[in-house]
N, C-alpha and C. Protein backbone atom coordinates (compact mmCIF):
# COMPACT_ATOMS: atom_id res chain seq x y z
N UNK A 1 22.23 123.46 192.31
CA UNK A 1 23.30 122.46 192.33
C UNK A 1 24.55 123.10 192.89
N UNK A 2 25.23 122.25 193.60
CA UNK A 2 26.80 123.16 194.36
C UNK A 2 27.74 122.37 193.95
N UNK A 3 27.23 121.27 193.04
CA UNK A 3 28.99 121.31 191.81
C UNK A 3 28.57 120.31 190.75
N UNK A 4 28.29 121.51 189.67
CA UNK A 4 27.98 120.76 188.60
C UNK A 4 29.63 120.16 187.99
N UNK A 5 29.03 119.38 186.96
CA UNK A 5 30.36 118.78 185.76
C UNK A 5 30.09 119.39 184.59
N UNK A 6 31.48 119.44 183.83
CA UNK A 6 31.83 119.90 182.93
C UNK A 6 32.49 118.58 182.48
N UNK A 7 32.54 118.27 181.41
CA UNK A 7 32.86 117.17 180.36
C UNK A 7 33.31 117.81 178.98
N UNK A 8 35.45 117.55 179.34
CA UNK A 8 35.79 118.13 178.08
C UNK A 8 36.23 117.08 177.20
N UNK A 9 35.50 117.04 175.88
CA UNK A 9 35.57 116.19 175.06
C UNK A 9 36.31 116.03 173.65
N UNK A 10 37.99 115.70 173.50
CA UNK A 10 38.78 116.21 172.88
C UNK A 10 39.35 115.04 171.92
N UNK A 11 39.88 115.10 170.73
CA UNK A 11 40.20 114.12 169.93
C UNK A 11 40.27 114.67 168.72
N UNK A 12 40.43 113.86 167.45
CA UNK A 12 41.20 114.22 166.18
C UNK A 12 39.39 113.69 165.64
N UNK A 13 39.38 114.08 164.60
CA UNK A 13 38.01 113.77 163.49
C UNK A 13 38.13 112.15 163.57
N UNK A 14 37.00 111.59 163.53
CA UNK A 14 37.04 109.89 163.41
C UNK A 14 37.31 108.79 164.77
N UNK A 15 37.23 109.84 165.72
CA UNK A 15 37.55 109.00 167.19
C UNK A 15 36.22 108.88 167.66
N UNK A 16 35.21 109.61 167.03
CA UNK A 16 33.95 109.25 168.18
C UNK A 16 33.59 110.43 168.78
N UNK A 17 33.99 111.89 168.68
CA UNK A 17 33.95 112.86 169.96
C UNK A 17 32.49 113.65 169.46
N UNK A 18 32.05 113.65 168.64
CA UNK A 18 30.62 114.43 168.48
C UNK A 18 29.50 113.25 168.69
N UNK A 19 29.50 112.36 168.69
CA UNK A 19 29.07 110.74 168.80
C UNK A 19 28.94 110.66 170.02
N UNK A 20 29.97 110.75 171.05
CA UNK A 20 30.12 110.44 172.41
C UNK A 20 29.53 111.41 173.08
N UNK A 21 29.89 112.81 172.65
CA UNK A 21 29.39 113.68 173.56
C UNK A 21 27.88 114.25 173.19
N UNK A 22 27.24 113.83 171.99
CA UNK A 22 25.64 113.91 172.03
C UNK A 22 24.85 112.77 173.12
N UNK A 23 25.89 111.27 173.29
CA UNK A 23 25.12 110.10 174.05
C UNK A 23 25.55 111.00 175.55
N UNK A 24 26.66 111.34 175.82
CA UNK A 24 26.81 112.19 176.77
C UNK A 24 25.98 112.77 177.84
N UNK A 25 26.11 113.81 176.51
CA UNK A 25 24.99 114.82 177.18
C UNK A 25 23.88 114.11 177.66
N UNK A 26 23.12 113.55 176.70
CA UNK A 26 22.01 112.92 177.10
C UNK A 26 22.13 112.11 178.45
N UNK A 27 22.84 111.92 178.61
CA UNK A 27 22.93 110.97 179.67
C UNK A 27 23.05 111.79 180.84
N UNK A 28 23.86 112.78 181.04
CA UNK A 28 24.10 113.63 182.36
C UNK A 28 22.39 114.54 182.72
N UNK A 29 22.18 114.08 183.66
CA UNK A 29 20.86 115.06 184.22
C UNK A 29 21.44 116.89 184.39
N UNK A 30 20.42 117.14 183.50
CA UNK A 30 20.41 118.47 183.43
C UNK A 30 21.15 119.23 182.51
N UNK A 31 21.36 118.96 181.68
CA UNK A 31 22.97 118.74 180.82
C UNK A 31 22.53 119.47 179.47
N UNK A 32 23.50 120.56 178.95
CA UNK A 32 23.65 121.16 177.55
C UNK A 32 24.91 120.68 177.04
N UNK A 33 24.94 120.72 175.00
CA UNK A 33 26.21 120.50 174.97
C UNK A 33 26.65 121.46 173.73
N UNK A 34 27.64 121.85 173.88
CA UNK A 34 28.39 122.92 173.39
C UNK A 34 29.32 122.41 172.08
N UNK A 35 29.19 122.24 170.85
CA UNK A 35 29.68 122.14 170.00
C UNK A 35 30.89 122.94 169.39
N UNK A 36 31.81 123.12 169.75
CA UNK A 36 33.20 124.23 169.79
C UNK A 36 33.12 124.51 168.62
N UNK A 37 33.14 123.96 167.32
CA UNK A 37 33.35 124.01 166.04
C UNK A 37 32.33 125.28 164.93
N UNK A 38 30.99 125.16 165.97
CA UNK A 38 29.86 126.32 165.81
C UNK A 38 30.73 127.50 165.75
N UNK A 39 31.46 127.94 166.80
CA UNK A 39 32.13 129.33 167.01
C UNK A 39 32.95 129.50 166.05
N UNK A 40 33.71 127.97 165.23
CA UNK A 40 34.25 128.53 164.74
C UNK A 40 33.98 128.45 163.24
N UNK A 41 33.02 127.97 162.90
CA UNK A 41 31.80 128.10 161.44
C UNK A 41 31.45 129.32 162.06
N UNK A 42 31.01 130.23 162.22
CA UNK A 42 30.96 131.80 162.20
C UNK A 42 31.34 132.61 161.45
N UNK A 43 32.88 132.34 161.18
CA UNK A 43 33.65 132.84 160.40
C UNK A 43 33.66 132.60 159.15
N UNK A 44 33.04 131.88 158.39
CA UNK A 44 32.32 131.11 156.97
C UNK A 44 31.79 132.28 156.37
N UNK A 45 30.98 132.94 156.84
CA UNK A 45 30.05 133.30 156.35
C UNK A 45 30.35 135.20 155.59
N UNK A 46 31.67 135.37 155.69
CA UNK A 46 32.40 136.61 155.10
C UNK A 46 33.45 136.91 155.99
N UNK A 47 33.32 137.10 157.05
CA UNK A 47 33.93 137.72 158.06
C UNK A 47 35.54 136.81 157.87
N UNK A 48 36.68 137.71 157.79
CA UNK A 48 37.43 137.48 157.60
C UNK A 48 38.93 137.56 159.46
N UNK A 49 39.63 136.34 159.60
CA UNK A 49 40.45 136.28 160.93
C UNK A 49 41.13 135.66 160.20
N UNK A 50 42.74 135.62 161.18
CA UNK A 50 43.49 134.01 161.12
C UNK A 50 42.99 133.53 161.86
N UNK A 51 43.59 132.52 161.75
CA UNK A 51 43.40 130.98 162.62
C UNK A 51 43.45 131.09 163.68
N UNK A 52 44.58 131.82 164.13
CA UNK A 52 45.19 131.95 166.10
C UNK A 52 43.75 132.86 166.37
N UNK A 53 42.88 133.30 165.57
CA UNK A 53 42.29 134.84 165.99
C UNK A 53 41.23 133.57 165.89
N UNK A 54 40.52 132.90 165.20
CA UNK A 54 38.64 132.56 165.18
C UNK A 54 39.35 131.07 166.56
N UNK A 55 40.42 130.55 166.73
CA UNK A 55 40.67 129.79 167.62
C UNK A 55 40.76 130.19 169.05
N UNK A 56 41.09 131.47 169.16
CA UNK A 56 41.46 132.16 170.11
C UNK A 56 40.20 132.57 170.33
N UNK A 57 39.08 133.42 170.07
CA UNK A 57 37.95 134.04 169.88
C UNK A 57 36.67 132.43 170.03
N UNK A 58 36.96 131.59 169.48
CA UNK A 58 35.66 130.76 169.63
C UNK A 58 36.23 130.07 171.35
N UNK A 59 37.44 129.65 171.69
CA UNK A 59 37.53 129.18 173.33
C UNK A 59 37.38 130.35 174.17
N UNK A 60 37.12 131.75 174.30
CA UNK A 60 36.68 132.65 174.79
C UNK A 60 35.25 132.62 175.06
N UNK A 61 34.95 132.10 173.56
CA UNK A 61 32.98 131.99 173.73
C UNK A 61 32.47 130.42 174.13
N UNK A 62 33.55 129.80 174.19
CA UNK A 62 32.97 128.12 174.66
C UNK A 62 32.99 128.80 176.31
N UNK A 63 34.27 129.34 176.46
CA UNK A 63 34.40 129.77 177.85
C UNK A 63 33.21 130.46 178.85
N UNK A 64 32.46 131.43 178.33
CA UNK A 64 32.02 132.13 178.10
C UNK A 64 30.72 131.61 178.10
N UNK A 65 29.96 130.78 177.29
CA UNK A 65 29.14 130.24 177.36
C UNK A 65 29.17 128.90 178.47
N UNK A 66 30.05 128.39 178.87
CA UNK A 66 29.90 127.47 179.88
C UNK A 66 30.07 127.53 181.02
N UNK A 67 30.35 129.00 181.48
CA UNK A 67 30.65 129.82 182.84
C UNK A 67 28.92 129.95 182.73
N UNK A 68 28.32 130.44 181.80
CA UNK A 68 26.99 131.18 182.25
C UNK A 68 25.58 129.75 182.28
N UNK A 69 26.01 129.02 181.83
CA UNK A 69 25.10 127.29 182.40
C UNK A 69 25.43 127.22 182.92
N UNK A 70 26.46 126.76 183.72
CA UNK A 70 27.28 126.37 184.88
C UNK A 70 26.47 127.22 186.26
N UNK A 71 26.86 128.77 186.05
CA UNK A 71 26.16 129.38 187.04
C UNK A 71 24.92 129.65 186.96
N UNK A 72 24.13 128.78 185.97
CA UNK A 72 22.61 128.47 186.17
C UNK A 72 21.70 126.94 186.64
N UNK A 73 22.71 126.88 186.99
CA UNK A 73 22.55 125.13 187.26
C UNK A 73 22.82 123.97 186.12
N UNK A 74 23.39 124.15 184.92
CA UNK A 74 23.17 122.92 184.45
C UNK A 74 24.77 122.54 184.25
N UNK A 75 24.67 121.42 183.80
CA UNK A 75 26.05 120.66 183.53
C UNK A 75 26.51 120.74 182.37
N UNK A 76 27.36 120.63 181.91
CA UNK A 76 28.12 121.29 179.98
C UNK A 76 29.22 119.94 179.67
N UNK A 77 28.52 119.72 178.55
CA UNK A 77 29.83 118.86 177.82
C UNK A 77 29.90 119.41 176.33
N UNK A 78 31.19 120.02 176.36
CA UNK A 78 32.53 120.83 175.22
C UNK A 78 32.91 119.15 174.49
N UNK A 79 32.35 119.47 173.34
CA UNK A 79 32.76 118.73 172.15
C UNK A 79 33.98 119.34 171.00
N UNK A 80 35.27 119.83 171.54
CA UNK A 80 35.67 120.47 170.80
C UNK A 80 37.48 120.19 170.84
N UNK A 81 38.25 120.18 170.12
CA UNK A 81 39.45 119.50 169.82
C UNK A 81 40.68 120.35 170.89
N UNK A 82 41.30 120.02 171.91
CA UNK A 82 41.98 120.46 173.07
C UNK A 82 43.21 120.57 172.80
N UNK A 83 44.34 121.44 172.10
CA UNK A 83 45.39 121.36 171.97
C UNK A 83 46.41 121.76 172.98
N UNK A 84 46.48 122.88 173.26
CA UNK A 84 46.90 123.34 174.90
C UNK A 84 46.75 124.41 175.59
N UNK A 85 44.99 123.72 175.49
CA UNK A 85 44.30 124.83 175.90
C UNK A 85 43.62 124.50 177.28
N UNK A 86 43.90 123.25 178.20
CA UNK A 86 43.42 122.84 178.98
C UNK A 86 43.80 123.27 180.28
N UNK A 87 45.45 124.01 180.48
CA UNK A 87 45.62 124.25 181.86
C UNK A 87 44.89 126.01 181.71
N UNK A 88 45.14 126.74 180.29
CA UNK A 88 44.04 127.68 180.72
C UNK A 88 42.14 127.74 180.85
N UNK A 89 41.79 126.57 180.47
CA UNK A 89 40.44 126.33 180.68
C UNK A 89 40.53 126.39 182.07
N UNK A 90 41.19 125.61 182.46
CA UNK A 90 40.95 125.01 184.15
C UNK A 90 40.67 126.40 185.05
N UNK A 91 41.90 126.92 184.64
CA UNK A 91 42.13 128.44 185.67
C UNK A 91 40.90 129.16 185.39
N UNK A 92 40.43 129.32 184.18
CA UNK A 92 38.98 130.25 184.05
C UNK A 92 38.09 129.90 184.72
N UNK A 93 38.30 128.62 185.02
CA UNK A 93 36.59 128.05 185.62
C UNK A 93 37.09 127.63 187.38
N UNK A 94 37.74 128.19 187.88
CA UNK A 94 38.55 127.75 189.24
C UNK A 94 37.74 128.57 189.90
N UNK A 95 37.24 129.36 189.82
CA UNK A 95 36.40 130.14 190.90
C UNK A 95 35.00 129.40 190.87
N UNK A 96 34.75 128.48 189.94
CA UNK A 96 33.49 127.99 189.86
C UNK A 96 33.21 126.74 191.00
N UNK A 97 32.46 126.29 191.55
CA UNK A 97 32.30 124.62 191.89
C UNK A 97 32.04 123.69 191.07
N UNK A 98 32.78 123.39 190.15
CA UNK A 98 32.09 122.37 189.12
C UNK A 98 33.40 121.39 189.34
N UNK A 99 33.10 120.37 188.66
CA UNK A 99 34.32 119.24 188.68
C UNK A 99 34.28 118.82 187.22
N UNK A 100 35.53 119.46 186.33
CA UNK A 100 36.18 119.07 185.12
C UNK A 100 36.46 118.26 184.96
N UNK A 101 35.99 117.34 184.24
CA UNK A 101 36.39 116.18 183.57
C UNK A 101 36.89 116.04 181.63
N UNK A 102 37.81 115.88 181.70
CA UNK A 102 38.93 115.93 180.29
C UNK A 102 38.55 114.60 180.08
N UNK A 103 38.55 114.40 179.03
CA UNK A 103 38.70 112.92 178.12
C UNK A 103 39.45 113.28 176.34
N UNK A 104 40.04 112.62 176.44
CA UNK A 104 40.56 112.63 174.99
C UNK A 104 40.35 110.99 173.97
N UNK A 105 39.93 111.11 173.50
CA UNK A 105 39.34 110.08 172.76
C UNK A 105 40.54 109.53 171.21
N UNK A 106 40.63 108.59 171.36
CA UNK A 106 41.79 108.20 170.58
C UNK A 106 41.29 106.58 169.68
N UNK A 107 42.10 106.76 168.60
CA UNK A 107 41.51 105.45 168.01
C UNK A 107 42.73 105.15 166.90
N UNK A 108 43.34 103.82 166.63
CA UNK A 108 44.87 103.81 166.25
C UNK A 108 44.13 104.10 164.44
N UNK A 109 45.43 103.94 163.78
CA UNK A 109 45.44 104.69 162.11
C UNK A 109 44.80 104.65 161.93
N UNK A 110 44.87 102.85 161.68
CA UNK A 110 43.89 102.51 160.54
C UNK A 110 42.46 102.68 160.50
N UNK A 111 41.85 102.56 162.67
CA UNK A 111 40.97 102.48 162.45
C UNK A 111 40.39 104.90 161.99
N UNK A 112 41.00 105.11 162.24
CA UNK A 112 40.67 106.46 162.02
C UNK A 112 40.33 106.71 160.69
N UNK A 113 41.66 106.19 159.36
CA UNK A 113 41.61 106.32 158.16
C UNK A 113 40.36 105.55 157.90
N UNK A 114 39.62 104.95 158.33
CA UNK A 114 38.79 103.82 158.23
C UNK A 114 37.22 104.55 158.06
N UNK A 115 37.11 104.89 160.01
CA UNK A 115 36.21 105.91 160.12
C UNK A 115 35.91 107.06 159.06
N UNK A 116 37.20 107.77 158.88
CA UNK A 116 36.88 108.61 157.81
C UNK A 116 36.42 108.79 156.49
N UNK A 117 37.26 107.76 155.81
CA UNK A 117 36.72 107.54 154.49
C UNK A 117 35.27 107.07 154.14
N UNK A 118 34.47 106.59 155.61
CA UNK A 118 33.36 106.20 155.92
C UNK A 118 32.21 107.08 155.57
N UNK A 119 32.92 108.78 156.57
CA UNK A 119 32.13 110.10 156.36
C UNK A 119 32.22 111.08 155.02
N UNK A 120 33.51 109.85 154.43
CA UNK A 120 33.53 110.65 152.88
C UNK A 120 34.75 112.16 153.15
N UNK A 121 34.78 112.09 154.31
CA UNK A 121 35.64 113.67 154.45
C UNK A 121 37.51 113.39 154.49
N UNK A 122 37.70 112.30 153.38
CA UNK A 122 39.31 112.19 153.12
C UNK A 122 40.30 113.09 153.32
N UNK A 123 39.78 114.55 152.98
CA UNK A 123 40.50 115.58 153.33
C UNK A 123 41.09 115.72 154.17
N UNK A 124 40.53 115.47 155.53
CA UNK A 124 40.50 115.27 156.96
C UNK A 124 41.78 114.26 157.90
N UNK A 125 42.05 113.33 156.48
CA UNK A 125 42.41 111.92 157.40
C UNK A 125 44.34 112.61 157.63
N UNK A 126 44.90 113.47 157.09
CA UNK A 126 46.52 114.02 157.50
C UNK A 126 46.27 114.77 158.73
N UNK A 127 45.33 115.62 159.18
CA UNK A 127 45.12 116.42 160.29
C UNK A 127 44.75 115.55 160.93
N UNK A 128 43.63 114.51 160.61
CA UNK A 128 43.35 113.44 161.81
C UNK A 128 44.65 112.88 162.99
N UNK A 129 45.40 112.13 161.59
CA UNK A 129 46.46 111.60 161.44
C UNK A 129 47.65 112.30 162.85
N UNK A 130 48.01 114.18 162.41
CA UNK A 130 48.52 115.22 162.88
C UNK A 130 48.16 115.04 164.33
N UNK A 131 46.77 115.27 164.55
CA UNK A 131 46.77 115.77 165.68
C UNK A 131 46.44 114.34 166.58
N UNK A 132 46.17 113.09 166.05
CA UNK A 132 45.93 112.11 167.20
C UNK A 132 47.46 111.59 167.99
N UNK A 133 48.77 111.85 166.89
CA UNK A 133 49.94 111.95 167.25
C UNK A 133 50.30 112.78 167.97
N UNK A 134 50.04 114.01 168.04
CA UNK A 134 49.97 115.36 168.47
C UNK A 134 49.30 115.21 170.15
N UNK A 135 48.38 114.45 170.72
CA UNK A 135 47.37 114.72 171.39
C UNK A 135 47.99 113.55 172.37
N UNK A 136 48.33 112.32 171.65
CA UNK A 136 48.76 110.95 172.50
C UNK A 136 50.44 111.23 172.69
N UNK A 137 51.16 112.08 172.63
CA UNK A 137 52.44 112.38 172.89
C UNK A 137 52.51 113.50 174.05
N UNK A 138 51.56 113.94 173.97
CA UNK A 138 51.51 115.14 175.14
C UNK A 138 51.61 114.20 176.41
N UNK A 139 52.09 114.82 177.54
CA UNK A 139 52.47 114.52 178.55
C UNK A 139 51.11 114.71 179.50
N UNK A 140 50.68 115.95 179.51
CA UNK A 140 49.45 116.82 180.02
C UNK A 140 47.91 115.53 179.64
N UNK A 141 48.16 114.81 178.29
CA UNK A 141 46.93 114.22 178.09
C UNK A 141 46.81 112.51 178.70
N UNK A 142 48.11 112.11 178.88
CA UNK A 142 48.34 110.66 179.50
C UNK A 142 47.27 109.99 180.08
N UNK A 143 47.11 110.70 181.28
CA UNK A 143 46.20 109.85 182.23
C UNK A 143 44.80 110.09 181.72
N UNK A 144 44.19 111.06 180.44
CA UNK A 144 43.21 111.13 179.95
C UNK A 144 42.53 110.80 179.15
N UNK A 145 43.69 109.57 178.18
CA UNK A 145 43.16 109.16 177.06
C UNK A 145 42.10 107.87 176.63
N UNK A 146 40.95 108.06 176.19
CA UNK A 146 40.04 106.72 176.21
C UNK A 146 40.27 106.06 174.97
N UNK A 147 40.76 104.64 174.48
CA UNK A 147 40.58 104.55 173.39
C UNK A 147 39.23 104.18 172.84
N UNK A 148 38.78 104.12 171.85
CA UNK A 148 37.32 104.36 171.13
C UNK A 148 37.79 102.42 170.08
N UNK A 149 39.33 102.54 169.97
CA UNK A 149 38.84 101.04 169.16
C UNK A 149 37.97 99.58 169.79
N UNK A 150 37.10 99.02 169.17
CA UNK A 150 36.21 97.91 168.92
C UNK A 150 36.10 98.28 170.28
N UNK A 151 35.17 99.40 170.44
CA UNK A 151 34.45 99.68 171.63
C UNK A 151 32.83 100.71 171.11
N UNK A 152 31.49 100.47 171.27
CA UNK A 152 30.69 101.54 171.09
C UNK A 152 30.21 102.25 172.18
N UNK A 153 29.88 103.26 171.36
CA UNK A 153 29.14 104.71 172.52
C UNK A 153 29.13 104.74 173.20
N UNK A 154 27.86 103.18 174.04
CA UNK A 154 27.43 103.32 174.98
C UNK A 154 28.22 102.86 176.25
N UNK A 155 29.82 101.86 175.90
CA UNK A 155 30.61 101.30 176.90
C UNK A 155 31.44 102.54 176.68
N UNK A 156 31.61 103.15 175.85
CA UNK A 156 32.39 104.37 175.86
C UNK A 156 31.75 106.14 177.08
N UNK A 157 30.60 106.12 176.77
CA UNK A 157 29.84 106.66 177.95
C UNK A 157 29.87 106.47 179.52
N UNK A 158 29.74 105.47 179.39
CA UNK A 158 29.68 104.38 180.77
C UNK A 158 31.15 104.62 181.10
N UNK A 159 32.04 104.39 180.79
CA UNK A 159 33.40 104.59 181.31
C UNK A 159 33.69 105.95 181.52
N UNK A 160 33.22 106.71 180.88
CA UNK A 160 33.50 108.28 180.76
C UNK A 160 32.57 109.09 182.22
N UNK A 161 31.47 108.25 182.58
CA UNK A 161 30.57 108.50 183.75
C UNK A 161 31.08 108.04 185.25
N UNK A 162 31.76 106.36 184.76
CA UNK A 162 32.13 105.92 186.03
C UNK A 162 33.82 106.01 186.42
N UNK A 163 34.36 106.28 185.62
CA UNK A 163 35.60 106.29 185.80
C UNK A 163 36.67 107.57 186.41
N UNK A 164 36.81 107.50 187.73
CA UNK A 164 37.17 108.77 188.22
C UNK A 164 38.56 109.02 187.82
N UNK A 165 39.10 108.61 186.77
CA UNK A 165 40.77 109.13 186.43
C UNK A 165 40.02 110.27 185.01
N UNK A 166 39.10 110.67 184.72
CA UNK A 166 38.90 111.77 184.07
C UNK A 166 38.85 113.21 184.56
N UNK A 167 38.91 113.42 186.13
CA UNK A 167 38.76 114.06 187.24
C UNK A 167 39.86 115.36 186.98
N UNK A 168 40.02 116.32 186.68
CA UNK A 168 41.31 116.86 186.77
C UNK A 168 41.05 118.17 187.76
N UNK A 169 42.25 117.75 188.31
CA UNK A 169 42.81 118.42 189.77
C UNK A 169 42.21 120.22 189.44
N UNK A 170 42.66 120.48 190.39
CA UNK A 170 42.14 122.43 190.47
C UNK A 170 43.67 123.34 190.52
């Protein structure tokens, strides 16, 4: 292949982004998908970091791992939460031929508080809350944001496949 895709798949808990990017994957020919959150469950298990350190350390190994599919032919979609980490993703993978595609997945309060209390993980719904404010105020995420309300998977896929404003420049 002489230019695979990459599909970065970014949002707050309760928008849809592990949902979207399993129908995703499936959908892209040839396609693995990279669960960001794995790298950083690693650290569970004794091994002691801060935050900046297993955050810093697991986008090294998403990195890392999607440079080495990439230069084996297949296509990668990153299921993993994008804070501002996207203009240095880009530059890592600039020597590559692939074409990056960002999506940020968004869904208003209620329906988030909604979603959540759904998965039982209440804990969740102030960081939800944090970072979907956090994510839809950025300037950098504007032209990237999909909303997920009274929309499913599969029109959510479909837009994410055909829609060339997910495209981001080199």
């Amino acid at each position: 292949m002489s230019n695979q895709k990459i599909f970065l798949v970014s949002g707050p808990v309760g928008v849809g982004k592990s949902t979207t990017s399993k129908s995703l994957a499936q959908k892209v020919e040839n396609c693995i998908l990279i669960e960001g959150d794995t790298f950083l469950h690693m650290f569970e298990y004794g091994a002691e970091a801060s935050w900046e350190t297993s955050l810093r350390l697991a986008w090294e190994n998403i990195l890392h791992v999607t440079r080495r599919f990439i230069q084996n032919g297949y296509n990668v979609v990153i299921d993993f939460v994008v804070e501002d980490e996207l203009e240095w993703f880009n530059k890592q993978i600039s020597d590559l031929q692939v074409t990056l595609n960002y999506i940020v997945l968004r869904a208003d309060k209620e329906t988030l508080i909604e979603r959540i209390n759904k998965r039982g993980d209440i804990e969740l719904i102030d960081r939800a809350l944090f970072l979907i404010q956090q994510l839809e105020s950025s300037p950098q995420n504007h032209p990237y944001l999909l909303d997920t309300n009274l929309r499913n998977t599969e029109e959510i896929v479909d837009e994410i496949l055909h829609n060339p404003h997910f495209v981001v420049d080199k």
